[in-house]
N, C-alpha and C. Protein backbone atom coordinates (compact mmCIF):
# COMPACT_ATOMS: atom_id res chain seq x y z
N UNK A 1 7.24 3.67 156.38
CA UNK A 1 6.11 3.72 155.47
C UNK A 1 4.81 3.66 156.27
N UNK A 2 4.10 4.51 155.63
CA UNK A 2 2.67 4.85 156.43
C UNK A 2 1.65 3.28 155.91
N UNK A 3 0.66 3.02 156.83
CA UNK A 3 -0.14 1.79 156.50
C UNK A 3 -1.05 2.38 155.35
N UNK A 4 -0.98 1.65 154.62
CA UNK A 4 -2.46 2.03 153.58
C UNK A 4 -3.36 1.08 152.83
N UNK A 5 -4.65 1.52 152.60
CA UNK A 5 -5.41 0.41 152.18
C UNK A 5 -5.63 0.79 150.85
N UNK A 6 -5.74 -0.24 149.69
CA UNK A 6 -6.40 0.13 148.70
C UNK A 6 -7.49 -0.57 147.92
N UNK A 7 -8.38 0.07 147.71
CA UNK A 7 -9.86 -0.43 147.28
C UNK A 7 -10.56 0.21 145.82
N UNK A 8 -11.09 -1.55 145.75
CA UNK A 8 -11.64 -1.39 144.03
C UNK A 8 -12.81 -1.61 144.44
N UNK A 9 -13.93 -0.73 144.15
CA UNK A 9 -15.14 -0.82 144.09
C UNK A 9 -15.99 -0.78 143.10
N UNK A 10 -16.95 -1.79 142.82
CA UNK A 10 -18.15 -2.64 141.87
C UNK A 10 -19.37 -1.58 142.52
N UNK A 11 -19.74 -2.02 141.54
CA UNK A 11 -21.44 -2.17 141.87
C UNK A 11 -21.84 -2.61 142.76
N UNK A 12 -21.47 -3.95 143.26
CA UNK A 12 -22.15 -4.87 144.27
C UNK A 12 -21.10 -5.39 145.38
N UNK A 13 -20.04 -5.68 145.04
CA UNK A 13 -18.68 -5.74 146.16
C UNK A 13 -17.45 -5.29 145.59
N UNK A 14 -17.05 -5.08 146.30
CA UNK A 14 -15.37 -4.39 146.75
C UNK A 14 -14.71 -4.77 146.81
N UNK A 15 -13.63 -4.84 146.85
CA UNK A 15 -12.49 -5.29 147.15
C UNK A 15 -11.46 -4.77 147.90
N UNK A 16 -10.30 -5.15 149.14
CA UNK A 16 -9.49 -4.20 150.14
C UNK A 16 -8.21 -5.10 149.82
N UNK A 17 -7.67 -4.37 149.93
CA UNK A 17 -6.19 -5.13 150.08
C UNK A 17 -5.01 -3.81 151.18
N UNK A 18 -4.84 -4.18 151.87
CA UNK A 18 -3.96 -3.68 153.28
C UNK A 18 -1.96 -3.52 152.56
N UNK A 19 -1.47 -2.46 153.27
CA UNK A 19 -0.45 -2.66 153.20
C UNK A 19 -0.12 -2.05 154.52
N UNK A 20 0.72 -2.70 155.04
CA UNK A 20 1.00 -2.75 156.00
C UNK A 20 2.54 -3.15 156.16
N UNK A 21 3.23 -1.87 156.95
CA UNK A 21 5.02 -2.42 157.00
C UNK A 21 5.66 -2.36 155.74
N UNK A 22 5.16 -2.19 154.52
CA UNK A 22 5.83 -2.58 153.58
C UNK A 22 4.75 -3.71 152.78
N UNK A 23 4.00 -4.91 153.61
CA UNK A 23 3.77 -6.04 153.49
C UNK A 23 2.08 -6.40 152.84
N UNK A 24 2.39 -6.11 151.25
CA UNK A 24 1.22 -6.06 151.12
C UNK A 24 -0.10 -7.67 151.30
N UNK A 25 -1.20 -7.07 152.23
CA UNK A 25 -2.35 -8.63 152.31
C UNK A 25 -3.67 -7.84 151.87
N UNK A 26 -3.76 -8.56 150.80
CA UNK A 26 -5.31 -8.51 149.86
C UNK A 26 -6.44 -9.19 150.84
N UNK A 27 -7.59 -8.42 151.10
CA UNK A 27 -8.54 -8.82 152.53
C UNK A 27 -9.82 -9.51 151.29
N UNK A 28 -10.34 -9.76 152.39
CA UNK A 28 -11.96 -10.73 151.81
C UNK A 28 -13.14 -9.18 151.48
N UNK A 29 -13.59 -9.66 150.43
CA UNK A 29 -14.43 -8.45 149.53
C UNK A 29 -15.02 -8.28 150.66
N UNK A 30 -15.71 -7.51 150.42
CA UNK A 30 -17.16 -7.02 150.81
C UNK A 30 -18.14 -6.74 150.00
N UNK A 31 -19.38 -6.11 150.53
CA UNK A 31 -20.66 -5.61 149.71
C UNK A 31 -20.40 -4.14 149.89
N UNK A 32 -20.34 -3.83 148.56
CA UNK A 32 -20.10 -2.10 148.47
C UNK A 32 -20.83 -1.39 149.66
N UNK A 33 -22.34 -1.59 149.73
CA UNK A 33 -22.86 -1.32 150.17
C UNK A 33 -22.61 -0.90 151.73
N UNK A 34 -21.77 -1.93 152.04
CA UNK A 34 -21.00 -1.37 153.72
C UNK A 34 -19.55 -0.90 153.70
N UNK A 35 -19.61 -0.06 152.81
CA UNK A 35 -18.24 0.19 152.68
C UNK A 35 -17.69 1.07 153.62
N UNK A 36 -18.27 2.31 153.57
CA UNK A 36 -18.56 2.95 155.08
C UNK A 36 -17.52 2.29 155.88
N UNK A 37 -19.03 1.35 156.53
CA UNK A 37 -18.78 1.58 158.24
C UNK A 37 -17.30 0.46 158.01
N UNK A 38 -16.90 -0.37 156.81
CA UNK A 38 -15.73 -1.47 156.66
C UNK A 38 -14.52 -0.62 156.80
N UNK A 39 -15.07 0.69 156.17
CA UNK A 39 -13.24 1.48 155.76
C UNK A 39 -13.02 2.18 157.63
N UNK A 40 -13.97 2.63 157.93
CA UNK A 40 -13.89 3.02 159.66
C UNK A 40 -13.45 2.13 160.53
N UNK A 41 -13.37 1.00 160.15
CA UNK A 41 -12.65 -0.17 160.84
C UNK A 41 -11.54 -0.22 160.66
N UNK A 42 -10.95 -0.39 159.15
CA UNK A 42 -9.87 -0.85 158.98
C UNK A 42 -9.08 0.19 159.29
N UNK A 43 -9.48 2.18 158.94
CA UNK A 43 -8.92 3.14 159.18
C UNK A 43 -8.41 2.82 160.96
N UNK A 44 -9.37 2.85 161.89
CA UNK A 44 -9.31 2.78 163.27
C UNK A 44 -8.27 1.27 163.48
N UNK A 45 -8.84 0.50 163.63
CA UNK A 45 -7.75 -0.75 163.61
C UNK A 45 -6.08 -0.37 163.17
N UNK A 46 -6.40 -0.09 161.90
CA UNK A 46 -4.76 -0.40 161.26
C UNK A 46 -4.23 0.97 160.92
N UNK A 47 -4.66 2.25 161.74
CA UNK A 47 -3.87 3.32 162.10
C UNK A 47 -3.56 3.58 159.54
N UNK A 48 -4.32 3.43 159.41
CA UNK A 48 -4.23 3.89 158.00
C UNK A 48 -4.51 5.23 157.67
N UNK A 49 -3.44 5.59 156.72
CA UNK A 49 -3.09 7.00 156.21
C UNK A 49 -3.42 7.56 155.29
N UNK A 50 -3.33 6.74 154.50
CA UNK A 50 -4.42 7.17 153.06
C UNK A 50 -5.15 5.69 152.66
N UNK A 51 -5.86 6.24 151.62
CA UNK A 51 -7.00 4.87 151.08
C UNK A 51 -6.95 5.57 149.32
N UNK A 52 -5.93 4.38 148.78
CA UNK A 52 -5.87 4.43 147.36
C UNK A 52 -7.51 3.82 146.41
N UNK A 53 -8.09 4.87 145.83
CA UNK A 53 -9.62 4.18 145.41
C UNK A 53 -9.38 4.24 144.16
N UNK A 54 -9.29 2.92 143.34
CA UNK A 54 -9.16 3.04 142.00
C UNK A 54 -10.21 3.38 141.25
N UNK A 55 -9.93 3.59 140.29
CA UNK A 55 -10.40 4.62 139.34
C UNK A 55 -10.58 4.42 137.84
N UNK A 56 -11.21 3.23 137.19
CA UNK A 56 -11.40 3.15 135.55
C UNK A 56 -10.99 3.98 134.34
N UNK A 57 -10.25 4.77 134.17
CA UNK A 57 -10.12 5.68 133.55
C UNK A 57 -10.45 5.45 132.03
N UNK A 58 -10.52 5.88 131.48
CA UNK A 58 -10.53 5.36 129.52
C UNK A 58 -9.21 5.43 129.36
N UNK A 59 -9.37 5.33 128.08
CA UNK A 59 -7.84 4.89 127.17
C UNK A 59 -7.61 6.46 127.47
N UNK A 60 -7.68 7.47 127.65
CA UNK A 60 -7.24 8.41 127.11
C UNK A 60 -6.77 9.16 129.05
N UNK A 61 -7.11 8.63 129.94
CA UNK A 61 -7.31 9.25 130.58
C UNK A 61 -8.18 9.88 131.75
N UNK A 62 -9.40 10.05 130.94
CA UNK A 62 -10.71 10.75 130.90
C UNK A 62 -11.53 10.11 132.04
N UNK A 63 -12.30 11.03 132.87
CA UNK A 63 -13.22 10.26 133.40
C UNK A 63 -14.58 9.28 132.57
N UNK A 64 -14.49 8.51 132.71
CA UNK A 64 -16.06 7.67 132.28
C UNK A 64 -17.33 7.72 133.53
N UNK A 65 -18.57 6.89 133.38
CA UNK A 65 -19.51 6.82 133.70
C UNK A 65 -19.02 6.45 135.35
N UNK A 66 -18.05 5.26 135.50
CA UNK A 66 -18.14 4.35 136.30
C UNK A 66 -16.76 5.11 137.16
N UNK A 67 -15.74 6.02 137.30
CA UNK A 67 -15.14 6.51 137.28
C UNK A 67 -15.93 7.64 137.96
N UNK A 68 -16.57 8.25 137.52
CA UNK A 68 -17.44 9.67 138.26
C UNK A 68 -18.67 8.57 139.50
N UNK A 69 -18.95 7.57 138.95
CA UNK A 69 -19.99 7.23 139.96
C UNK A 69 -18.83 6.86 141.17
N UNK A 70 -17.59 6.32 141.31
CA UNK A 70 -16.69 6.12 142.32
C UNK A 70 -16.55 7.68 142.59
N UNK A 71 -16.09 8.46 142.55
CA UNK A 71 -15.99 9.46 143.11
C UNK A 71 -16.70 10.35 143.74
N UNK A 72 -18.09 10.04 143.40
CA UNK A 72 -19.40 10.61 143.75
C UNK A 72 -19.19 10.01 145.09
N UNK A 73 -19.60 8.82 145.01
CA UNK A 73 -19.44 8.02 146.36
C UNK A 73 -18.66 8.07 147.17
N UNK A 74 -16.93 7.91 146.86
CA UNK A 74 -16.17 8.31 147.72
C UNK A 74 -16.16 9.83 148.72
N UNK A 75 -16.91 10.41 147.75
CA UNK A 75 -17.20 11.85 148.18
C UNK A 75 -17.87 12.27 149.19
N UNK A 76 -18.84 11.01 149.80
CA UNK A 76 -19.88 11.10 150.45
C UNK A 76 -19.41 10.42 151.42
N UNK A 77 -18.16 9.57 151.31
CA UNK A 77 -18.01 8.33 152.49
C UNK A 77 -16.49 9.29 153.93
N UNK A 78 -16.71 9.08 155.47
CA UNK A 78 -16.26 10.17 156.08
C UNK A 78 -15.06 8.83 156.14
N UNK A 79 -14.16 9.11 155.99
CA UNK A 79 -12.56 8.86 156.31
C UNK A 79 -11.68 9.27 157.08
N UNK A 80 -12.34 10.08 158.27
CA UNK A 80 -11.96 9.86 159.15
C UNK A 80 -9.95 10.31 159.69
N UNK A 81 -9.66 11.26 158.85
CA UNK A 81 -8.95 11.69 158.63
C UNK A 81 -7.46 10.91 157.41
N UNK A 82 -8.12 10.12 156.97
CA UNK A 82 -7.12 9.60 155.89
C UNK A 82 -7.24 10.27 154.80
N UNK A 83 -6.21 10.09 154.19
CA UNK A 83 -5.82 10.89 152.95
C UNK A 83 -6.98 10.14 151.57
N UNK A 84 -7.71 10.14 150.62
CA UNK A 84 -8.56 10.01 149.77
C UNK A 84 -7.25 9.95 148.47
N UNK A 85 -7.06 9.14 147.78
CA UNK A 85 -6.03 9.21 146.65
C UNK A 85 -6.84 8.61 145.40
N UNK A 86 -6.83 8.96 144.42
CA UNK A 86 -7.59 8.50 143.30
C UNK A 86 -6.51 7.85 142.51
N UNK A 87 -6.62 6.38 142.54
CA UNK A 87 -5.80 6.22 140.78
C UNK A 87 -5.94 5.55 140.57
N UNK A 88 -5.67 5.38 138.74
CA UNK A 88 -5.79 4.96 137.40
C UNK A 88 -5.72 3.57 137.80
N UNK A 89 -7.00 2.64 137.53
CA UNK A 89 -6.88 1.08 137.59
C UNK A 89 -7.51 -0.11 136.42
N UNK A 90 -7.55 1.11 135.41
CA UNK A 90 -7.75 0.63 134.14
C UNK A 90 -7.20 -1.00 133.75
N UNK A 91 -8.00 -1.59 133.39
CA UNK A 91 -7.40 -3.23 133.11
C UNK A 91 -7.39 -4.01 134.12
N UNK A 92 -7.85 -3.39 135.32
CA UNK A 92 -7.03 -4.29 136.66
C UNK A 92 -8.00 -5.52 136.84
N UNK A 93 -9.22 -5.31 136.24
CA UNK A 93 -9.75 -6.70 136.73
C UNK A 93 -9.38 -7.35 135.54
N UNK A 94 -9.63 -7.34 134.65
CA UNK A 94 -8.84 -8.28 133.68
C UNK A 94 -7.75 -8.95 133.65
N UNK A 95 -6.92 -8.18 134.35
CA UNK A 95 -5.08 -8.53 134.68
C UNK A 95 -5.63 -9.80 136.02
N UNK A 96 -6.49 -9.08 137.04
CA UNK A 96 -7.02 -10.46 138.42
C UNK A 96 -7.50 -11.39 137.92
N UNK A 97 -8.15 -11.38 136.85
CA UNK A 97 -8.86 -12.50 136.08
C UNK A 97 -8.08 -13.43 135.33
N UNK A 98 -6.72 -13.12 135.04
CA UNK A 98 -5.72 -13.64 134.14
C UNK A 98 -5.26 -14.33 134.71
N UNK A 99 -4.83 -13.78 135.93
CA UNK A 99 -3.58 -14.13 137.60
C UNK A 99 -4.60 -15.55 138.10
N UNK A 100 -5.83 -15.15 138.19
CA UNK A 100 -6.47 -16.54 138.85
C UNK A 100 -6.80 -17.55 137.77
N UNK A 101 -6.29 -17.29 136.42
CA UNK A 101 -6.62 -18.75 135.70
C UNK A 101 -5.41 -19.24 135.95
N UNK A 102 -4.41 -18.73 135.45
CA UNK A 102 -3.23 -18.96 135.91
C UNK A 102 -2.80 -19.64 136.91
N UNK A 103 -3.40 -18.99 137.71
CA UNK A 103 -2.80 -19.78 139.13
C UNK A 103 -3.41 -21.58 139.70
N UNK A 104 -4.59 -21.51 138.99
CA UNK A 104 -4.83 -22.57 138.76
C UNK A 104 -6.11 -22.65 140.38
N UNK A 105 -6.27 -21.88 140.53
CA UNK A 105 -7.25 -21.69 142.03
C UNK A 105 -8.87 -22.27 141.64
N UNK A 106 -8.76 -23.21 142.69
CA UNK A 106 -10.25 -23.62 142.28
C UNK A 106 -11.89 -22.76 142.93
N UNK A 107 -11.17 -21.77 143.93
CA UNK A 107 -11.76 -20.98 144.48
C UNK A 107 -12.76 -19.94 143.29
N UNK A 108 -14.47 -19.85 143.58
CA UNK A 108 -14.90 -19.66 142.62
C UNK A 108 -14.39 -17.86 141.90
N UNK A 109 -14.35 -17.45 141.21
CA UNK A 109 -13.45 -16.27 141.01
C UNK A 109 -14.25 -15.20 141.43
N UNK A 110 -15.23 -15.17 141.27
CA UNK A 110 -15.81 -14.10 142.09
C UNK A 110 -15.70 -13.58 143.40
N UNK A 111 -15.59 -14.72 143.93
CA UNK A 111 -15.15 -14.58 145.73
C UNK A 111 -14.06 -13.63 145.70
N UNK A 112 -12.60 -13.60 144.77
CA UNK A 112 -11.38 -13.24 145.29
C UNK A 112 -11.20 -12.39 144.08
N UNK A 113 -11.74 -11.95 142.94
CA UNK A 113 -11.27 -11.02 141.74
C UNK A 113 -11.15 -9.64 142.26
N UNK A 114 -12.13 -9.30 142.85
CA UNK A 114 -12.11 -8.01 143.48
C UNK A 114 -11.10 -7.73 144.61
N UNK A 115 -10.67 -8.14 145.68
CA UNK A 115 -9.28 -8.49 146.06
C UNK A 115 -7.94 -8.64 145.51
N UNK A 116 -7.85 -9.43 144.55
CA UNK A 116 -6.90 -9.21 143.66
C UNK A 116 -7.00 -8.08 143.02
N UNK A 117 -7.78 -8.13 142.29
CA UNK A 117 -7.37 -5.79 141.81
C UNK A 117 -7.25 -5.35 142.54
N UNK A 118 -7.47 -5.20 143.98
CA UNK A 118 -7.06 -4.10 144.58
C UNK A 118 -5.89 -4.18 145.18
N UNK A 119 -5.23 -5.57 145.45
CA UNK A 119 -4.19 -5.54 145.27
C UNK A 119 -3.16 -5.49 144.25
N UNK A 120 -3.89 -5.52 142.96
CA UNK A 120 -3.01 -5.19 142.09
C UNK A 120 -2.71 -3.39 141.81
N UNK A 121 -3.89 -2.85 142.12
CA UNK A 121 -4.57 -1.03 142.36
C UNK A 121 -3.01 -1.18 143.64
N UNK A 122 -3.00 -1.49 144.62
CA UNK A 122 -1.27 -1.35 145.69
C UNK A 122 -0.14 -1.38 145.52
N UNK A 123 0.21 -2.67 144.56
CA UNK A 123 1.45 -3.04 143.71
C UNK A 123 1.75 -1.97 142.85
N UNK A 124 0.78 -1.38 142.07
CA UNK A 124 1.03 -0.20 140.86
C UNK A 124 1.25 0.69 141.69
N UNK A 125 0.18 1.45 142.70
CA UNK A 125 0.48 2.83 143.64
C UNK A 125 1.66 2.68 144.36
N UNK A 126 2.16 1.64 145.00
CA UNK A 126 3.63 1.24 145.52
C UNK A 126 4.55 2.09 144.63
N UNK A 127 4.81 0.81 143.46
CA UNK A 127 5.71 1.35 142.32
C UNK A 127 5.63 2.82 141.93
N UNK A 128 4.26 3.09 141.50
CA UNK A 128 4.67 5.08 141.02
C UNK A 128 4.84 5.83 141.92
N UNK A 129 5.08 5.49 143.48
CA UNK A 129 5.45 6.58 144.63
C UNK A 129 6.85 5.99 144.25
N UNK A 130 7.42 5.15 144.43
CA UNK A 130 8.87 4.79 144.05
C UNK A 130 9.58 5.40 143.36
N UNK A 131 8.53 5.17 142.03
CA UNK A 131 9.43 6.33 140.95
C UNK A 131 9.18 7.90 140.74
N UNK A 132 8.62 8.20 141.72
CA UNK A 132 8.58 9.60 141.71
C UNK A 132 9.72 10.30 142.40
């Protein structure tokens, strides 16, 4: 299995989560804003193959507002020869938001929500290459 990263991007920070070996590790956000020169690192460092960028979709599918503004952006950002994969991450912060009441983490949730979706954006892209 090829290394891959996958990232949920905000408005204001991001979120990375690494898979690696098989072995997925959810990384410390960032500020969108350096997303860039962050993904040229992790691409160069960890020999990564594609970069799964989730994607808001509506109920139906459809691109929305926030959905075209990720893609705009991704569009503009150089990757350096990794593969660009778009998918569906509808609910995912809500589902990270659920996982950390749950878990009972006193860590303030903002620090780690965005991390958790994107590792939850890995867990899902895992599974539907599986079942394909």
């Amino acid at each position: 299995m090829s290394n891959l990263l996958s990232v949920d991007i905000g408005k204001k920070r991001t979120g990375l989560c690494l898979c690696l070996d098989g072995i997925i590790l959810p990384q410390k956000p960032i500020k969108t804003n350096e997303l860039e020169k962050v993904l040229k690192k992790y691409i160069l460092d960890y020999d990564i193959k594609k970069i799964i960028f989730g994607v808001p979709l509506d109920k139906d599918g459809k691109d929305n507002e926030m959905s075209l503004w990720i893609k705009d952006l991704v569009g503009k950002i150089e990757t350096f020869g990794a593969d660009r994969i778009f998918f569906n991450e509808r609910l995912t912060t809500k589902e990270s938001e659920r996982l950390i009441k749950d878990s009972g983490l006193k860590e303030k949730k903002e620090k780690i929500v965005d991390s958790i979706s994107a590792m939850i954006i890995m867990k899902e892209y895992l599974n539907f290459e599986r079942e394909r």
